[in-house]
Every structure is written in C-alpha cells, then in structure tokens.
C-alpha atoms as a PDB file:
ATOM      1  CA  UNK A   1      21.353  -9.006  20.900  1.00  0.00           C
ATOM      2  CA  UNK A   2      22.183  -6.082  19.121  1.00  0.00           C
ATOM      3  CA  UNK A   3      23.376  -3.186  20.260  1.00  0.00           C
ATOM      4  CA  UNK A   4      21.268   0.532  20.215  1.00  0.00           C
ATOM      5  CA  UNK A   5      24.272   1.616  17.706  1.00  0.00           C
ATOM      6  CA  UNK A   6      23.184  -1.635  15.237  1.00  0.00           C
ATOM      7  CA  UNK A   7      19.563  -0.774  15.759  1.00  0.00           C
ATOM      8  CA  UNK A   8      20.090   2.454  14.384  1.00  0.00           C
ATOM      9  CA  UNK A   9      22.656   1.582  11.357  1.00  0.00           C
ATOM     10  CA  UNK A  10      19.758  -1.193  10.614  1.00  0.00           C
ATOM     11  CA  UNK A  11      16.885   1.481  10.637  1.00  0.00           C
ATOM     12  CA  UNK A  12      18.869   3.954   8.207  1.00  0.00           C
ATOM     13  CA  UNK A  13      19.633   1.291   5.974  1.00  0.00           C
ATOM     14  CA  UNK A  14      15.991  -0.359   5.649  1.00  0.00           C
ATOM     15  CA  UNK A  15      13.943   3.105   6.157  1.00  0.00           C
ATOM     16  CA  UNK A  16      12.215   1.325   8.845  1.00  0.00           C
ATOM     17  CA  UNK A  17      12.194   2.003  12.327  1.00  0.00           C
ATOM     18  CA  UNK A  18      11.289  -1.346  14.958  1.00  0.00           C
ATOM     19  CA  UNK A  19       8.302   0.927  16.079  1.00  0.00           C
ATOM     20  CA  UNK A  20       6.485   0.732  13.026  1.00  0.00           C
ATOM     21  CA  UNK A  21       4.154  -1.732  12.301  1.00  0.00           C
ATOM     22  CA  UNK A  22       4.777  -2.761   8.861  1.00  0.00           C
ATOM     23  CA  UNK A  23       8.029  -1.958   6.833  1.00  0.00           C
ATOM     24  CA  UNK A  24       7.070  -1.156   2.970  1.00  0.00           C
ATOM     25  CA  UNK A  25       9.080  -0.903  -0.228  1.00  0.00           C
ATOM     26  CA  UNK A  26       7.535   1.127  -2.712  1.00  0.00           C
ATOM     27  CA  UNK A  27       8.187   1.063  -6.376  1.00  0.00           C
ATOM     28  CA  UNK A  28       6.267   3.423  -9.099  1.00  0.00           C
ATOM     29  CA  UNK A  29       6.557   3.084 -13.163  1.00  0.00           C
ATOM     30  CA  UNK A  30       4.704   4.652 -16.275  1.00  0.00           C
ATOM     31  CA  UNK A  31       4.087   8.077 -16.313  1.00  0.00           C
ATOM     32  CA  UNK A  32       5.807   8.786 -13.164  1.00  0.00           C
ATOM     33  CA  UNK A  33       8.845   6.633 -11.954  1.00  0.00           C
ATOM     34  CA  UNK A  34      10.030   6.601  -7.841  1.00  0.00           C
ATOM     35  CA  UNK A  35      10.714   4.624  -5.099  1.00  0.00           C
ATOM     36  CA  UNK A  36      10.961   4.640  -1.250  1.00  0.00           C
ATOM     37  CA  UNK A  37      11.927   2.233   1.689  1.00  0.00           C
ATOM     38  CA  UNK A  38       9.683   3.208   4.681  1.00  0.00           C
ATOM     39  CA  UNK A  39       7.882   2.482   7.717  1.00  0.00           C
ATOM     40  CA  UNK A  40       3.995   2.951   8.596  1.00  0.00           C
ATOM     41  CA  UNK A  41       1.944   1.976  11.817  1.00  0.00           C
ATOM     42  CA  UNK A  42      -1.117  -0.383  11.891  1.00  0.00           C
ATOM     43  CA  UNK A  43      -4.059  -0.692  13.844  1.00  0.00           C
ATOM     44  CA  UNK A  44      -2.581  -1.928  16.685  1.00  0.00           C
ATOM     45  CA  UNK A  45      -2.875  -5.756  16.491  1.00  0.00           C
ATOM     46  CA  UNK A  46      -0.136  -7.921  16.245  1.00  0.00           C
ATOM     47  CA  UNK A  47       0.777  -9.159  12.862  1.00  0.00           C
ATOM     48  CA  UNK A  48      -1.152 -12.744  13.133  1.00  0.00           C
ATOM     49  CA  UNK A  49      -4.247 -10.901  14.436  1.00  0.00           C
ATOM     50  CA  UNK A  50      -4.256  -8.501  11.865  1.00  0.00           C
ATOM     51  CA  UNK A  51      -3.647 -10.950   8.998  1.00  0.00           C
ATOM     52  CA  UNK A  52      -5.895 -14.071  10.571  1.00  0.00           C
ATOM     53  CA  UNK A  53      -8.798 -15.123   8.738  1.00  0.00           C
ATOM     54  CA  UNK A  54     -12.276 -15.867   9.863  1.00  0.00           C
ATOM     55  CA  UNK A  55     -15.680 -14.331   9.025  1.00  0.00           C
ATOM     56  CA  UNK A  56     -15.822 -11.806   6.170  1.00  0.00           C
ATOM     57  CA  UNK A  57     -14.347  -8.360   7.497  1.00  0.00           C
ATOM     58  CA  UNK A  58     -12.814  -4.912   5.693  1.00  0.00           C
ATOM     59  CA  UNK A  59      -8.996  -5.232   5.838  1.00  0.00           C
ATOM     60  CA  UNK A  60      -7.114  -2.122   5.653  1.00  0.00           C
ATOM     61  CA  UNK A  61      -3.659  -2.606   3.879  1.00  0.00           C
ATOM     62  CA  UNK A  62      -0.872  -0.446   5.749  1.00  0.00           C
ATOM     63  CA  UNK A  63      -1.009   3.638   4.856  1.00  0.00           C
ATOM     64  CA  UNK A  64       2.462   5.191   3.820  1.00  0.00           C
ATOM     65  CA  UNK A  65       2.322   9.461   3.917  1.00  0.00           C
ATOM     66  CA  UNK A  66       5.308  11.692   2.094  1.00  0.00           C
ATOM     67  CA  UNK A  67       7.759   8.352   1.825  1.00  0.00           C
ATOM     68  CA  UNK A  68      10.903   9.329  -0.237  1.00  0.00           C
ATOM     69  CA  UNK A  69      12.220  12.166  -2.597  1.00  0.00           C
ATOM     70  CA  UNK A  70       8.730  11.780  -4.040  1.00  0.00           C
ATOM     71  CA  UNK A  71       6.356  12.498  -1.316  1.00  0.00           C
ATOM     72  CA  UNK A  72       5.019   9.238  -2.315  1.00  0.00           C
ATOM     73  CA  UNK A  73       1.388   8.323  -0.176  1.00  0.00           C
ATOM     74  CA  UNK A  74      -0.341   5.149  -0.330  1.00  0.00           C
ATOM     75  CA  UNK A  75      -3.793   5.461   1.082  1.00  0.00           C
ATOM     76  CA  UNK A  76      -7.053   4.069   0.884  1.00  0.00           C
ATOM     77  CA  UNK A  77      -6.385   0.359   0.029  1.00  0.00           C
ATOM     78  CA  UNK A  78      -8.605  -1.948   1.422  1.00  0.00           C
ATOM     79  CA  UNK A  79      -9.619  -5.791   0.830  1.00  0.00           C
ATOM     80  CA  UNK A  80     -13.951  -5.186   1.748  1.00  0.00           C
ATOM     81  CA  UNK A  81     -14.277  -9.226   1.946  1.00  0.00           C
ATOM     82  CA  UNK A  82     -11.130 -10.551   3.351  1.00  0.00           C
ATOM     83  CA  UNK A  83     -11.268 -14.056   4.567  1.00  0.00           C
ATOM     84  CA  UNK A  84      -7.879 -14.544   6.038  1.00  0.00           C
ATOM     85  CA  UNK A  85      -4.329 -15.135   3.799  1.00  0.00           C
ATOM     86  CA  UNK A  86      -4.067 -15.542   0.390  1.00  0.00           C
ATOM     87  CA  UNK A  87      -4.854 -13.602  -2.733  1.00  0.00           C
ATOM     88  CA  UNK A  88      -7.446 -10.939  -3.718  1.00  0.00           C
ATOM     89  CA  UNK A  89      -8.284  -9.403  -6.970  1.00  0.00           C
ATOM     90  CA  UNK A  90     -10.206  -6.155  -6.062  1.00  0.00           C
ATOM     91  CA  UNK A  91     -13.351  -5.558  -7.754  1.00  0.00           C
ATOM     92  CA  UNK A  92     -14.256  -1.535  -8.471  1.00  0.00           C
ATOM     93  CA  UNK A  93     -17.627  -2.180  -7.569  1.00  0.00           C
ATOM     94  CA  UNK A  94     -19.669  -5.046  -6.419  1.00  0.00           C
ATOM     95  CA  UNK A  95     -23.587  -6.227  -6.190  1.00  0.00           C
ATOM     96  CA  UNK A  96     -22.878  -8.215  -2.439  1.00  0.00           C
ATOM     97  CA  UNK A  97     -20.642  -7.832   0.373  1.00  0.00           C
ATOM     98  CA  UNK A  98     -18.721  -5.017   1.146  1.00  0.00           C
ATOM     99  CA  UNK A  99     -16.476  -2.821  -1.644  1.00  0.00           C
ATOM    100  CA  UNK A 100     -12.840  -3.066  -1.763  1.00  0.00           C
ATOM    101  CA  UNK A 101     -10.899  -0.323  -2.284  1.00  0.00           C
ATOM    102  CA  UNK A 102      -8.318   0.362  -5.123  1.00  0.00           C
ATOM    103  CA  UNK A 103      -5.034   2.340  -3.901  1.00  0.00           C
ATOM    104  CA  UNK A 104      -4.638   6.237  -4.209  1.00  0.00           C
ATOM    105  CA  UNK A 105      -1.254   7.103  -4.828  1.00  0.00           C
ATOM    106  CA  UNK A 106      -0.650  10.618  -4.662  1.00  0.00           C
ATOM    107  CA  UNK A 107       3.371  11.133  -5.853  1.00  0.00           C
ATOM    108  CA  UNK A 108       5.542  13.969  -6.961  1.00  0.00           C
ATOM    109  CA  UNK A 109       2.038  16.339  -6.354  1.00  0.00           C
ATOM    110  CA  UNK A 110       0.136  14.223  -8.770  1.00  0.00           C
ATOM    111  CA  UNK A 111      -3.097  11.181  -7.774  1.00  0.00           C
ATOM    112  CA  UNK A 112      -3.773   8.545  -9.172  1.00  0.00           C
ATOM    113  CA  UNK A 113      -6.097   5.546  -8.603  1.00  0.00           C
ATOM    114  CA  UNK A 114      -8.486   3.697 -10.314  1.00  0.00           C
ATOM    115  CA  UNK A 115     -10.090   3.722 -13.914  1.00  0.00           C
ATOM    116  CA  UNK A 116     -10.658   1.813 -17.149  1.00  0.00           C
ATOM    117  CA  UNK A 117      -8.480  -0.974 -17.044  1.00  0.00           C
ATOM    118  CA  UNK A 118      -7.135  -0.594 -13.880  1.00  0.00           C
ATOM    119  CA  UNK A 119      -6.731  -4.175 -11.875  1.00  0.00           C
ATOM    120  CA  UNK A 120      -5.219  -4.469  -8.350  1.00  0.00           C
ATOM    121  CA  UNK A 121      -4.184  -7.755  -6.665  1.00  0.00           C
ATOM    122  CA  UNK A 122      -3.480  -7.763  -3.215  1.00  0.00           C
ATOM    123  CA  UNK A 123      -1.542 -11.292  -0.916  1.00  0.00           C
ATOM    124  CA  UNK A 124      -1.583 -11.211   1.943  1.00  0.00           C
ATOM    125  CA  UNK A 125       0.772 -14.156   4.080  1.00  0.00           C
ATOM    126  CA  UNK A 126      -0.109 -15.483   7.690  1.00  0.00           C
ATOM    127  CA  UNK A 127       2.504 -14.037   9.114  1.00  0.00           C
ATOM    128  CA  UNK A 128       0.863 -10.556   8.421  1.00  0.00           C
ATOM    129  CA  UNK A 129       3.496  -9.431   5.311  1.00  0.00           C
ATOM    130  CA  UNK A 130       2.291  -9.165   2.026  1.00  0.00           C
ATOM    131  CA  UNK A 131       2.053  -7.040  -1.272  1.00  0.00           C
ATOM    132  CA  UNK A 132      -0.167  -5.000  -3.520  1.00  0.00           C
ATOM    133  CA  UNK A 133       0.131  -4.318  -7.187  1.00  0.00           C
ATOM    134  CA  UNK A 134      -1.994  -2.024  -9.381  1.00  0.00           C
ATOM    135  CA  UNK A 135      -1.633  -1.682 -12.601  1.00  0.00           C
ATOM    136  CA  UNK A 136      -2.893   1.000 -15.319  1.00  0.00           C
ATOM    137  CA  UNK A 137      -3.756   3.747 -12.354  1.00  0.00           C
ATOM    138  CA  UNK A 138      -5.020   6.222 -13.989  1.00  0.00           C
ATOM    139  CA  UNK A 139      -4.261  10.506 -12.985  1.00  0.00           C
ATOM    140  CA  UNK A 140      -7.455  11.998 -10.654  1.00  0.00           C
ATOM    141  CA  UNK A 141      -7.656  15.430 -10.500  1.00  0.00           C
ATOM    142  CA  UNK A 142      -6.337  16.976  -7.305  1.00  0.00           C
ATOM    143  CA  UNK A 143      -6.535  19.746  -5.189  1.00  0.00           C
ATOM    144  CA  UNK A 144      -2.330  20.879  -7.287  1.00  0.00           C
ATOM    145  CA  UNK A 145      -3.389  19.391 -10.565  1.00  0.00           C
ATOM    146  CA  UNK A 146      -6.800  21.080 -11.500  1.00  0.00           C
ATOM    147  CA  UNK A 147      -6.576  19.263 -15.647  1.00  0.00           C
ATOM    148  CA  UNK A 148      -5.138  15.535 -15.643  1.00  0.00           C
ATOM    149  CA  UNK A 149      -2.953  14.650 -18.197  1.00  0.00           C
ATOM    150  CA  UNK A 150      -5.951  11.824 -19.455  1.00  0.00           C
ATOM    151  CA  UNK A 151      -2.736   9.663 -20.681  1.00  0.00           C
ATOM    152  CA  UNK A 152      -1.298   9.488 -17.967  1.00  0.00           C
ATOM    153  CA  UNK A 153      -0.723   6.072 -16.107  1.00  0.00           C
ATOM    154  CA  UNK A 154       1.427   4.154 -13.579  1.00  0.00           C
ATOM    155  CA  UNK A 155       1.899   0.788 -12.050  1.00  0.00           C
ATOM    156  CA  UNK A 156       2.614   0.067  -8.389  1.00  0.00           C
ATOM    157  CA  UNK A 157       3.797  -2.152  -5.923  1.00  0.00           C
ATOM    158  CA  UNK A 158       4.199  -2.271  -2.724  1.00  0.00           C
ATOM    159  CA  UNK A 159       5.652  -5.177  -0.484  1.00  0.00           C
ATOM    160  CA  UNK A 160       5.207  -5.394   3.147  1.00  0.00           C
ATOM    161  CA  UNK A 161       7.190  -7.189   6.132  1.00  0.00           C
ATOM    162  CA  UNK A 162       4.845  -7.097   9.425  1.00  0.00           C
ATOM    163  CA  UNK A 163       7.605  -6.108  11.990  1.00  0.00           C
ATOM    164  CA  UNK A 164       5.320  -6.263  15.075  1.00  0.00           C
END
C-alpha cells in the first residue's frame, strides 16, 4: 500500500490526482503546438458503467479546463450514438439518431473545432479508458480572437485512463 508521501510524488509526476475520474494526456500540433498531463471528473459512474454498451445513448468524452502552460480546454466532445466499446468516426451532421459532437479546443486564447476536412475518431475500451483524435480543426472565432487566421489548423489527441 502506498504511503500518502508516494500518493503525492505519483500525482505530481502524472498531473493526475486519484480523485479525478479520468487522467488525460493531451497533445496539440499544426498551427499551435502544446501539451498537458491532467486530471478531469466524470459523471459520476464508475468506469465500466460509464463505458458499457447497450441501447443507443449520447456519451460525453471527459472535459479538461486551463490544463498546462497553454490553458489548453477540451470541451464539447460527444459520441450521439454510442453503443458500448469500440471505435467511432463522428459525423458533423446526420439525417437519424442523435448528432455527435466534434471537440472544441480552445488553447493559448485561440478555438478551434470543426470544418472542411475535419475528421474525429473516438475508442473507447471496456474498461472505460480511451482516446480521441481530430485532425484538420480548423480556428472559430472567439470571444479574444474577433478575425481567425482562415489557415490556421491543428491536430489533437487526447488519451484517457479511467482511474475510478
């Protein structure tokens, strides 16, 4: 068992604290490059729950706010028709079902998300880790960037480890 002092040394080193719900590792190229090791909460199930399948249902992937030098947030993502584990392409739009959700990245005082070309895969294991990866996300306009640089683009991934 280890002791409150390991606990600690294991939390600085990782960026994740035992509390949280899901431990993430962020990584950001393109226009924009960071990175960032951090914890976020869930919805309050335990990992199995939250990653079981069964009838069609709205998963939302975990939300990171200000992580890193960066001030890198994830928000947003969501699978609209997830099934249980395994692998999802999300669709921008759809005729049936319910939407998924690309991610909004806001980093360095800058969105992005979606647009033409954009494609985001999201796996999800049973044991309630998982990843996302987007690329071509495109710059939104934003409440500190009134003019986005219409070039500008960046690829993400994030990998989670359910903790709870």
């Amino acid at each position: 068992m280890p002791t409150a002092a390991q606990e600690q040394d294991t939390a600085a080193t990782t960026g994740c604290e035992e509390y949280f719900q899901f431990c993430n590792t962020i990584s950001i190229s393109g226009s924009l490059t960071a990175a960032a090791t951090t914890g976020s909460a869930g919805k309050g199930n335990d990992c199995a729950t939250w990653a079981a399948g069964g009838d069609p249902r709205i998963l939302e992937l975990p939300f990171v706010v200000g992580a890193g030098e960066s001030k890198i947030t994830v928000a947003l993502t969501r699978v609209g028709a997830y099934q249980g584990p395994g692998r999802y392409e999300l669709a921008a739009a759809t005729t049936t079902g319910l939407p998924d959700t690309f991610p909004s990245i806001e980093v360095a005082g800058r969105t992005f998300s979606n647009g033409a070309g954009s494609t985001t895969v999201v796996t999800v294991a049973a044991d309630g880790s998982g990843a996302v990866v987007a690329t071509g996300l495109v710059e939104l306009a934003s409440i500190q960037v009134a003019n986005p640089d219409p070039t500008a683009r960046i690829d993400f991934s994030m990998a989670w480890t359910c903790q709870a």
